[in-house]
N, C-alpha and C. Protein backbone atom coordinates (compact mmCIF):
# COMPACT_ATOMS: atom_id res chain seq x y z
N UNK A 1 200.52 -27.74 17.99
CA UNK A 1 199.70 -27.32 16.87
C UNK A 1 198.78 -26.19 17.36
N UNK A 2 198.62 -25.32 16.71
CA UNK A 2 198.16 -23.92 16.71
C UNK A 2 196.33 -24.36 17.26
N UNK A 3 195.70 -23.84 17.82
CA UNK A 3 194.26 -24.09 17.69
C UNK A 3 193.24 -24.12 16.91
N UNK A 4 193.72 -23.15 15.91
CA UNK A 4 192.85 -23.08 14.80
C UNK A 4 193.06 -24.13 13.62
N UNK A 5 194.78 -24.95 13.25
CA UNK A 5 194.42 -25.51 13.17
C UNK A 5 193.23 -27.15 13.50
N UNK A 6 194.21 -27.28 14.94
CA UNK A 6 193.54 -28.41 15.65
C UNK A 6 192.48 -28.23 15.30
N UNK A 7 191.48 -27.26 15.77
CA UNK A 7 189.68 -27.56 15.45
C UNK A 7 189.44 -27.52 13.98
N UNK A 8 190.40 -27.52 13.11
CA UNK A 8 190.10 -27.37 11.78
C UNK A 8 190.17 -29.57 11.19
N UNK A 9 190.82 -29.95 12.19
CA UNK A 9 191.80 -31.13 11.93
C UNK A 9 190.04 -31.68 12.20
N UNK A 10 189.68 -31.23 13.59
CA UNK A 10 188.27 -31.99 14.32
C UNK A 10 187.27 -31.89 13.28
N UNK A 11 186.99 -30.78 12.94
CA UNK A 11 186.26 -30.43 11.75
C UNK A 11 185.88 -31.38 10.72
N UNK A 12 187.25 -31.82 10.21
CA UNK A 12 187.26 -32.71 8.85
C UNK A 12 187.31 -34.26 9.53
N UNK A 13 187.67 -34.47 10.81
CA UNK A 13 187.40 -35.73 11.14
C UNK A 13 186.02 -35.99 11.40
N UNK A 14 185.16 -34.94 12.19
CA UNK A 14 183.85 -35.12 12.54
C UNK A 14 183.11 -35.38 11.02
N UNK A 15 183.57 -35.06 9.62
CA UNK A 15 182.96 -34.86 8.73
C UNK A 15 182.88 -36.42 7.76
N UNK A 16 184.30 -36.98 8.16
CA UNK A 16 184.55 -38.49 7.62
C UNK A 16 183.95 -39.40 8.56
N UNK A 17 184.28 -39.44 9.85
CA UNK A 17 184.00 -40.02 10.76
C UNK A 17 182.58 -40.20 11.62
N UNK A 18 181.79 -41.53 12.13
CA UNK A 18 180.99 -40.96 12.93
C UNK A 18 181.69 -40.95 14.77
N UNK A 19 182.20 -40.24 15.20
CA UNK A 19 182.92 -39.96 16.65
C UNK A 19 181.87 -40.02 17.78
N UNK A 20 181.95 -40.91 18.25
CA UNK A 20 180.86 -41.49 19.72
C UNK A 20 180.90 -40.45 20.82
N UNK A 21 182.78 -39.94 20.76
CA UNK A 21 182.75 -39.86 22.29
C UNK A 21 184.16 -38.83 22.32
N UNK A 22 184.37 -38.35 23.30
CA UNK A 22 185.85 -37.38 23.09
C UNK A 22 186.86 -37.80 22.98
N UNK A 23 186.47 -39.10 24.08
CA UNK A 23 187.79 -39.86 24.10
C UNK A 23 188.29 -40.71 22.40
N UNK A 24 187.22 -41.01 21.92
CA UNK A 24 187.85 -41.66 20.35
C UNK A 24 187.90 -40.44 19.54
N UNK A 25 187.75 -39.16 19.41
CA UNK A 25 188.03 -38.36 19.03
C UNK A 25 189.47 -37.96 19.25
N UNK A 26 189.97 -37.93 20.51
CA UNK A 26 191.25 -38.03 21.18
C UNK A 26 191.81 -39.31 20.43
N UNK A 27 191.80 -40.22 20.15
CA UNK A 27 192.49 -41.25 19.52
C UNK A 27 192.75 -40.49 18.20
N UNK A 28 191.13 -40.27 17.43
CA UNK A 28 191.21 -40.17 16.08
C UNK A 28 192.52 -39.09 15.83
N UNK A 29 192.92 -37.85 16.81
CA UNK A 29 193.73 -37.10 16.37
C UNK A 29 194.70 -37.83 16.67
N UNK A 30 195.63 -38.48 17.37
CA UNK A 30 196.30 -39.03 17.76
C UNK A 30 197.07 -39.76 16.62
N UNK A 31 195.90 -40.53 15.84
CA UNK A 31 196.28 -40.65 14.89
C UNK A 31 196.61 -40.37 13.57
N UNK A 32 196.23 -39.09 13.56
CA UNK A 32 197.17 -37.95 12.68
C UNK A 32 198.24 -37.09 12.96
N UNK A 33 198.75 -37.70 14.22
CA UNK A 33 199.73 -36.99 14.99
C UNK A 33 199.44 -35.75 15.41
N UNK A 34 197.87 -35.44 16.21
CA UNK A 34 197.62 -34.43 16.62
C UNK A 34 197.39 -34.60 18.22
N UNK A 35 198.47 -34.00 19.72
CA UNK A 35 198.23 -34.82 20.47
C UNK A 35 197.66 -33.83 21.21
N UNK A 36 196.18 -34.64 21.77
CA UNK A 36 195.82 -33.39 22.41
C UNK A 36 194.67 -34.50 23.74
N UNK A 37 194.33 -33.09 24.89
CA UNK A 37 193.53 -34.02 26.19
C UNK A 37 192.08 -33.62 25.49
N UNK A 38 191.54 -34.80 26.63
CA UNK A 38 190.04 -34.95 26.64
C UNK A 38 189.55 -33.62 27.05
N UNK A 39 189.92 -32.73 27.90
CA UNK A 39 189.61 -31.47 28.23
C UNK A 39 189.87 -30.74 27.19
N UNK A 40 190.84 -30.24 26.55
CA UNK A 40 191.25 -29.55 24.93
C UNK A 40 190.39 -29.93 24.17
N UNK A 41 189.86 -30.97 23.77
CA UNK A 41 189.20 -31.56 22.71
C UNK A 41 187.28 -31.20 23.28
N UNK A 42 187.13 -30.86 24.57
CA UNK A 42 186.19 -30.58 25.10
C UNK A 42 185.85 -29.05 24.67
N UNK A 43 186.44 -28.22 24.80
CA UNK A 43 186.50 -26.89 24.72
C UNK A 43 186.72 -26.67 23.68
N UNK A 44 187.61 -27.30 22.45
CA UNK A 44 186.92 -27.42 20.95
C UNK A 44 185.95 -27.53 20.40
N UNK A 45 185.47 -28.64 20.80
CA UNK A 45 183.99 -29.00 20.83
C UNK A 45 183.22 -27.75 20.89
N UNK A 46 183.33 -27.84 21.92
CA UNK A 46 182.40 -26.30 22.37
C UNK A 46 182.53 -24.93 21.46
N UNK A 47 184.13 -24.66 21.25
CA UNK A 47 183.64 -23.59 20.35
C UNK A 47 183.15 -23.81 19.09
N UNK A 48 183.40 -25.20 18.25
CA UNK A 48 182.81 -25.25 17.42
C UNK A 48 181.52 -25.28 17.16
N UNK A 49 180.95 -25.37 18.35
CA UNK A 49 179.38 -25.65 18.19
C UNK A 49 178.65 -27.14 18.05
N UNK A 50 179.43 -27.83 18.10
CA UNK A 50 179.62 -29.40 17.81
C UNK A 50 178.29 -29.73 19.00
N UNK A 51 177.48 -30.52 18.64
CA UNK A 51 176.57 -31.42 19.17
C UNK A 51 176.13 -32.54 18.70
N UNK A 52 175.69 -33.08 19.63
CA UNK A 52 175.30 -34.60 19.50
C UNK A 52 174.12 -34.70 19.01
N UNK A 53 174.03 -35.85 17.75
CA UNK A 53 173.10 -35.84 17.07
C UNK A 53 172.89 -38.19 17.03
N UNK A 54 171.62 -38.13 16.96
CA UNK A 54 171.49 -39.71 16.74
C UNK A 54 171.39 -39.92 15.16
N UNK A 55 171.82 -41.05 14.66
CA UNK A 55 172.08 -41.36 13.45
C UNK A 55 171.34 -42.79 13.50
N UNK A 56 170.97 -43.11 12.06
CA UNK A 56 170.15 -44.03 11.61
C UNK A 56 170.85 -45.58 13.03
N UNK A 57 170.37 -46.28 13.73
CA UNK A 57 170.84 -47.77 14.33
C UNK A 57 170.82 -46.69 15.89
N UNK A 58 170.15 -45.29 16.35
CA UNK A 58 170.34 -44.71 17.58
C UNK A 58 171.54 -44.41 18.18
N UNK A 59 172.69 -44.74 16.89
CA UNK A 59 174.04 -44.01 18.27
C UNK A 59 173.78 -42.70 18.13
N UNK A 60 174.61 -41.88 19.07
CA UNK A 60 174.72 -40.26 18.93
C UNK A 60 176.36 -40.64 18.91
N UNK A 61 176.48 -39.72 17.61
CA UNK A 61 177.62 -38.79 17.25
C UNK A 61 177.79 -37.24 17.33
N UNK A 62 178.95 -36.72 17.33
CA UNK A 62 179.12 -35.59 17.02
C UNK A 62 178.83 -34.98 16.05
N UNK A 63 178.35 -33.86 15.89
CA UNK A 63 178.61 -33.14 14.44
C UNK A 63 178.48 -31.81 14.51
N UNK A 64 178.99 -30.89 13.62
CA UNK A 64 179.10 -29.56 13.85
C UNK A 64 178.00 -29.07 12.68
N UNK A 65 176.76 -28.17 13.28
CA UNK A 65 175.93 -27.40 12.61
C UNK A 65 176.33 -26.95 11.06
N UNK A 66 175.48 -26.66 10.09
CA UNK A 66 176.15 -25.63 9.14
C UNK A 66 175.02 -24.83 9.53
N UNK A 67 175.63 -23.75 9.46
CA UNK A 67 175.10 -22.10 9.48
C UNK A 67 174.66 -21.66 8.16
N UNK A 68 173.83 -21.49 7.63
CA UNK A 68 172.97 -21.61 6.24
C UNK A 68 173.49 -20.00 6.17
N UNK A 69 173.25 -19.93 4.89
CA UNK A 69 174.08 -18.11 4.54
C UNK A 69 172.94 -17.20 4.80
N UNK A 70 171.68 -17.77 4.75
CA UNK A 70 170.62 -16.70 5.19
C UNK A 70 170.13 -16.74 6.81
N UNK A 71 170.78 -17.59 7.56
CA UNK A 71 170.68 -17.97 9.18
C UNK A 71 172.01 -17.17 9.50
N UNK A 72 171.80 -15.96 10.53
CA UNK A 72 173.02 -15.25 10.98
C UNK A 72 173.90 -16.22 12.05
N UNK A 73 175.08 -16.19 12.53
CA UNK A 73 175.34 -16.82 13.57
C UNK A 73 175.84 -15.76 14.26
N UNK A 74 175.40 -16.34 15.99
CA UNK A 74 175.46 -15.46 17.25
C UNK A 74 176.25 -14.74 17.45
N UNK A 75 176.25 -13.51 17.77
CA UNK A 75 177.46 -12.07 17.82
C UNK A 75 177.75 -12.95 19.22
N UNK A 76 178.10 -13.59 20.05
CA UNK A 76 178.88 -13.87 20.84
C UNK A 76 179.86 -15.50 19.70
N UNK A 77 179.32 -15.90 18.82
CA UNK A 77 180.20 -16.80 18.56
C UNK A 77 181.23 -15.66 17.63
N UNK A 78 180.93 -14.53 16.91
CA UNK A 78 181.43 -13.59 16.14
C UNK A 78 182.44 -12.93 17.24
N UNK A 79 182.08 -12.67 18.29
CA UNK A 79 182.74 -11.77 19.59
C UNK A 79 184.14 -12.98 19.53
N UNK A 80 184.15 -14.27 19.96
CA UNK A 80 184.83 -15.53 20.59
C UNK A 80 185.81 -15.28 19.31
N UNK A 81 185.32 -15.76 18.27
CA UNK A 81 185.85 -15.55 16.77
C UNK A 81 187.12 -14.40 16.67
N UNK A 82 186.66 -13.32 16.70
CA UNK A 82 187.43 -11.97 16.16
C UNK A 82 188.16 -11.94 17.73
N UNK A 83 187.95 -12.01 18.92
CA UNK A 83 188.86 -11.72 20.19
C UNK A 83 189.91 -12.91 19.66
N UNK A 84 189.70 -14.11 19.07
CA UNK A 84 190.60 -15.19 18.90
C UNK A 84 191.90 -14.71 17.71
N UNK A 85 191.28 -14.32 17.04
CA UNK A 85 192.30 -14.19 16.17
C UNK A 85 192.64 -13.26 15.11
N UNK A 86 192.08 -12.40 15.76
CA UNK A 86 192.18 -11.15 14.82
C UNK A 86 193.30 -10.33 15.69
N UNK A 87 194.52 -9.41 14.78
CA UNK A 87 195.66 -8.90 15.67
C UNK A 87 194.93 -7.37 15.58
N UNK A 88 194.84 -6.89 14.29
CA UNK A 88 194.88 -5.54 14.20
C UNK A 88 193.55 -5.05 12.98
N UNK A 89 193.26 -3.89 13.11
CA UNK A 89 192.14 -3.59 12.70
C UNK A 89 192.42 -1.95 11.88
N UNK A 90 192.49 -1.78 10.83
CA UNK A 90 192.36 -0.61 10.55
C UNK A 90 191.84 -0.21 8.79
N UNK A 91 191.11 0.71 8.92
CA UNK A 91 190.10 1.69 7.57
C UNK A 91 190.65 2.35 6.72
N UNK A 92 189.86 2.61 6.11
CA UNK A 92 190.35 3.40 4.85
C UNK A 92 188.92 4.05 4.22
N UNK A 93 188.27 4.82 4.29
CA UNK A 93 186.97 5.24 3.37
C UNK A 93 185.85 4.29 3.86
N UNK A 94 185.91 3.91 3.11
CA UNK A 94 184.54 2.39 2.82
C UNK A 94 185.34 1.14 3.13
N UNK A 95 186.46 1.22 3.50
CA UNK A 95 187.44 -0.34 3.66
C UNK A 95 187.55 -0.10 4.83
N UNK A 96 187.76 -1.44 5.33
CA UNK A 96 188.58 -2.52 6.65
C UNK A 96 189.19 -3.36 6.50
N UNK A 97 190.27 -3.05 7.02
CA UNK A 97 191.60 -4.43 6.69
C UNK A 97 191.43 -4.75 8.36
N UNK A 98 191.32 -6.19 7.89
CA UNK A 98 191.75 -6.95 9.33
C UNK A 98 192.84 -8.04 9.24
N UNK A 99 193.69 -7.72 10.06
CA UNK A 99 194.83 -8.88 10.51
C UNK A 99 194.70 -9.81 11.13
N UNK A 100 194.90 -10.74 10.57
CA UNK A 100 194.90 -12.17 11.84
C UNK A 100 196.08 -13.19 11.30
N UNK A 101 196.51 -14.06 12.51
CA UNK A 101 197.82 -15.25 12.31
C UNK A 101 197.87 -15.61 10.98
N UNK A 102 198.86 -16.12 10.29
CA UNK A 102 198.87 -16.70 9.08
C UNK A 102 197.96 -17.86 9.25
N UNK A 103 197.27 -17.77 8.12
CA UNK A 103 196.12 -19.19 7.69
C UNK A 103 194.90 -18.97 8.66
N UNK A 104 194.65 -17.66 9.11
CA UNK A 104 193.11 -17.74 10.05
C UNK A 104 192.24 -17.16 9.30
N UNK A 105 192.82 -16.32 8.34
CA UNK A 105 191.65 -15.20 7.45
C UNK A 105 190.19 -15.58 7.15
N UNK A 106 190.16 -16.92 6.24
CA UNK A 106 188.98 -17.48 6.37
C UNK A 106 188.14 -17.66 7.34
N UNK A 107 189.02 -18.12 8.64
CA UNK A 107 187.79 -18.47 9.49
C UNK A 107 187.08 -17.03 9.61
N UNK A 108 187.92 -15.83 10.37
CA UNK A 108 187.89 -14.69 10.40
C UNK A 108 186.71 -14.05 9.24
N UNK A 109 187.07 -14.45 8.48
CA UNK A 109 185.73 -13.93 7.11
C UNK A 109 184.46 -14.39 7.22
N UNK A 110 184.71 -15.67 7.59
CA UNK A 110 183.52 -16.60 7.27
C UNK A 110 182.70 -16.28 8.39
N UNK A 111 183.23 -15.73 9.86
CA UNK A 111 181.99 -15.54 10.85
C UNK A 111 181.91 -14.12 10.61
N UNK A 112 182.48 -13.07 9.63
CA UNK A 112 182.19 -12.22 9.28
C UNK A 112 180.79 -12.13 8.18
N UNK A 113 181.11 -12.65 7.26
CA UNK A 113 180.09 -13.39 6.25
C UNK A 113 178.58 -13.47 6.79
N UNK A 114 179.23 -14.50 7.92
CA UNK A 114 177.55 -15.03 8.63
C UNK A 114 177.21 -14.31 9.94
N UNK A 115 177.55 -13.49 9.95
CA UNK A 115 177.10 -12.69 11.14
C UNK A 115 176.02 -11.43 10.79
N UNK A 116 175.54 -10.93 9.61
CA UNK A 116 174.51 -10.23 9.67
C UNK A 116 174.94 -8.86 9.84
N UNK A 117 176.09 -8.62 10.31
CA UNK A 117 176.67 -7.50 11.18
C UNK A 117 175.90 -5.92 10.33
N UNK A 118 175.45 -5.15 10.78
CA UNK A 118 174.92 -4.19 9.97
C UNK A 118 175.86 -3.25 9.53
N UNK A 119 175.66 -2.54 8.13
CA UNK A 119 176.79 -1.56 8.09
C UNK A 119 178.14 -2.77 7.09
N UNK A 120 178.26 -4.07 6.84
CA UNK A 120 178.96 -4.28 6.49
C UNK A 120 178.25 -5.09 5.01
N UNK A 121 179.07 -5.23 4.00
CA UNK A 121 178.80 -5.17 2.31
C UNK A 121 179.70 -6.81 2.21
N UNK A 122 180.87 -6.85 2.75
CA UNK A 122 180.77 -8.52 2.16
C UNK A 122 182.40 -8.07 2.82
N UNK A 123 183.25 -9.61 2.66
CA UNK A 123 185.02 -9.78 3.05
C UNK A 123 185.54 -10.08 1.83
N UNK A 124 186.77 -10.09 1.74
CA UNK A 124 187.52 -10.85 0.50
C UNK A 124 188.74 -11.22 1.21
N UNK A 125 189.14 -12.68 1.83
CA UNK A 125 190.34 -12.94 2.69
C UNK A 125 191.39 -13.77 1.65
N UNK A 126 192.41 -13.33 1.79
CA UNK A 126 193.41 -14.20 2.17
C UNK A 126 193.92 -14.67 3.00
N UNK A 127 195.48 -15.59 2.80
CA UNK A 127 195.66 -16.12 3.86
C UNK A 127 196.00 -15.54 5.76
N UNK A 128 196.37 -14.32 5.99
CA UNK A 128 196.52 -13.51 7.11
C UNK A 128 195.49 -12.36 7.32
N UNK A 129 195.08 -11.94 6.05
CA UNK A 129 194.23 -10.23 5.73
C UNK A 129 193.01 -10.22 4.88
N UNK A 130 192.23 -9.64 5.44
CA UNK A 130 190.52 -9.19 5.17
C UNK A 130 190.09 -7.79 4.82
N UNK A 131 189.65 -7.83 3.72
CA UNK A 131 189.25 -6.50 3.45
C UNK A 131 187.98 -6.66 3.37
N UNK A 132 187.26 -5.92 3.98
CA UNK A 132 185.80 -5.69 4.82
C UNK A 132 185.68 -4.84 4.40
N UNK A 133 184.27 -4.60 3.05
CA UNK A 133 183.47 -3.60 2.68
C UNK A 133 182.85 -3.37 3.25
N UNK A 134 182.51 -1.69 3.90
CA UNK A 134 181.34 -0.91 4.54
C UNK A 134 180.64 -0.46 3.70
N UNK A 135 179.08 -0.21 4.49
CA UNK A 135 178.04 0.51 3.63
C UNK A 135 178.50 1.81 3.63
N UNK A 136 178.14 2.76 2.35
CA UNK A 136 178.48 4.15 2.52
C UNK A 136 178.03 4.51 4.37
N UNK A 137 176.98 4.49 4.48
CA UNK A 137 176.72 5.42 5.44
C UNK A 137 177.31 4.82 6.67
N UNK A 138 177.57 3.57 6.94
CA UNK A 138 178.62 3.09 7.85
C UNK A 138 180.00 3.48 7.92
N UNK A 139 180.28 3.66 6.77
CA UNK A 139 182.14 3.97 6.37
C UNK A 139 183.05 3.62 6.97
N UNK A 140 183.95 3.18 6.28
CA UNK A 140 185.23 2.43 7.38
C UNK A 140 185.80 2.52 8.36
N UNK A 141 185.41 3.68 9.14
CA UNK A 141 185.96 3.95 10.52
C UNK A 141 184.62 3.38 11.27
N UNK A 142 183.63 3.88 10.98
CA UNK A 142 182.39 3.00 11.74
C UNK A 142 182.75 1.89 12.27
N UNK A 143 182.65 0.92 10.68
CA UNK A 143 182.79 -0.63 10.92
C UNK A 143 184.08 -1.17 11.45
N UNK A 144 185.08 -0.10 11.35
CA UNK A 144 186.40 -0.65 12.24
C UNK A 144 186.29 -0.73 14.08
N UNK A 145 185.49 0.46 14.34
CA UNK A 145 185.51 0.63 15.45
C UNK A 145 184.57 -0.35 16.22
N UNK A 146 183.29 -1.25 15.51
CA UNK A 146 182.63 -2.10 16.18
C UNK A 146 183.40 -3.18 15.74
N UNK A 147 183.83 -3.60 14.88
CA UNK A 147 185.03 -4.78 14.96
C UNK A 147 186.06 -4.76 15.60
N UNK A 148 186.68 -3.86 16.00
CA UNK A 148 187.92 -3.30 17.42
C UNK A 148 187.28 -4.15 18.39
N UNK A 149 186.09 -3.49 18.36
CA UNK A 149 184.97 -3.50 19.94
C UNK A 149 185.15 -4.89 20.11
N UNK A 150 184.29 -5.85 19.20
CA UNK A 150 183.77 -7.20 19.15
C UNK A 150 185.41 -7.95 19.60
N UNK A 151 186.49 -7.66 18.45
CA UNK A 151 187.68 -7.93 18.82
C UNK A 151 188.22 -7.93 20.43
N UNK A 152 188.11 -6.98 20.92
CA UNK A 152 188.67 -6.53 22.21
C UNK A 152 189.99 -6.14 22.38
N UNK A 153 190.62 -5.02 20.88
CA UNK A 153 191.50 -4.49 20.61
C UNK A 153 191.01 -2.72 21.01
């Protein structure tokens, strides 16, 4: 299974579930027929941002932050993001089309969205492709070329 889904799978389990520990996290996929190690599921963790939080009786569970639409999130989680899965990058005027694997666009948008990035007006994704409005005075070769950058295309 692709990675993006897998942490998408963790995502919605961390969201039903309260998950103690990696290792029952490792079960929990297991039992959606997702087979994966305690180390994989570690480094998921991690990029998701996932931390441990105590819940009403003092256990700590997992849970992954929400990023509020007026709270930017970190140009290195945006950098991790777009090097992950973005293929190709190219402008048009005031546009940016970005490519990424089938079914990543969203994520791809969404740390676009919340990143603050200056110079950029909003995404509209589907399932592979992003069209990324620039500010006039940014214009689409601008904003392509610091999304290349961030990318590492």
């Amino acid at each position: 299974m692709p990675k993006n889904q897998r942490q998408h799978r963790i995502s919605r389990i961390l969201e039903q579930h309260a998950v103690s520990s990696q290792a029952e996290l490792v079960e929990l996929l297991g039992a959606e027929g997702v087979m994966a190690t305690q180390a994989t599921v570690s480094r998921d963790l991690e990029d998701l941002g996932a931390v441990k939080v105590r819940v009403p009786g003092g256990e700590t569970v997992y849970a992954i932050p929400e990023v509020t639409k007026d709270r930017f999130a970190p140009e290195d989680h945006l950098r991790r993001v777009l090097g992950d899965w973005v293929v190709e990058v190219a402008h048009s005027v005031n546009l940016v089309v970005v490519r990424t694997p089938p079914g990543s666009a969203h994520v791809v948008a969404s740390a676009l969205d919340r990143s603050g990035l200056d110079g950029m007006l909003g995404t509209v994704a589907g399932d592979d492709t992003i069209v990324v409005v620039a500010a006039e005075k940014m214009g689409g070769a601008g904003l392509a070329s610091v999304l290349s950058s961030l990318a590492g295309l």
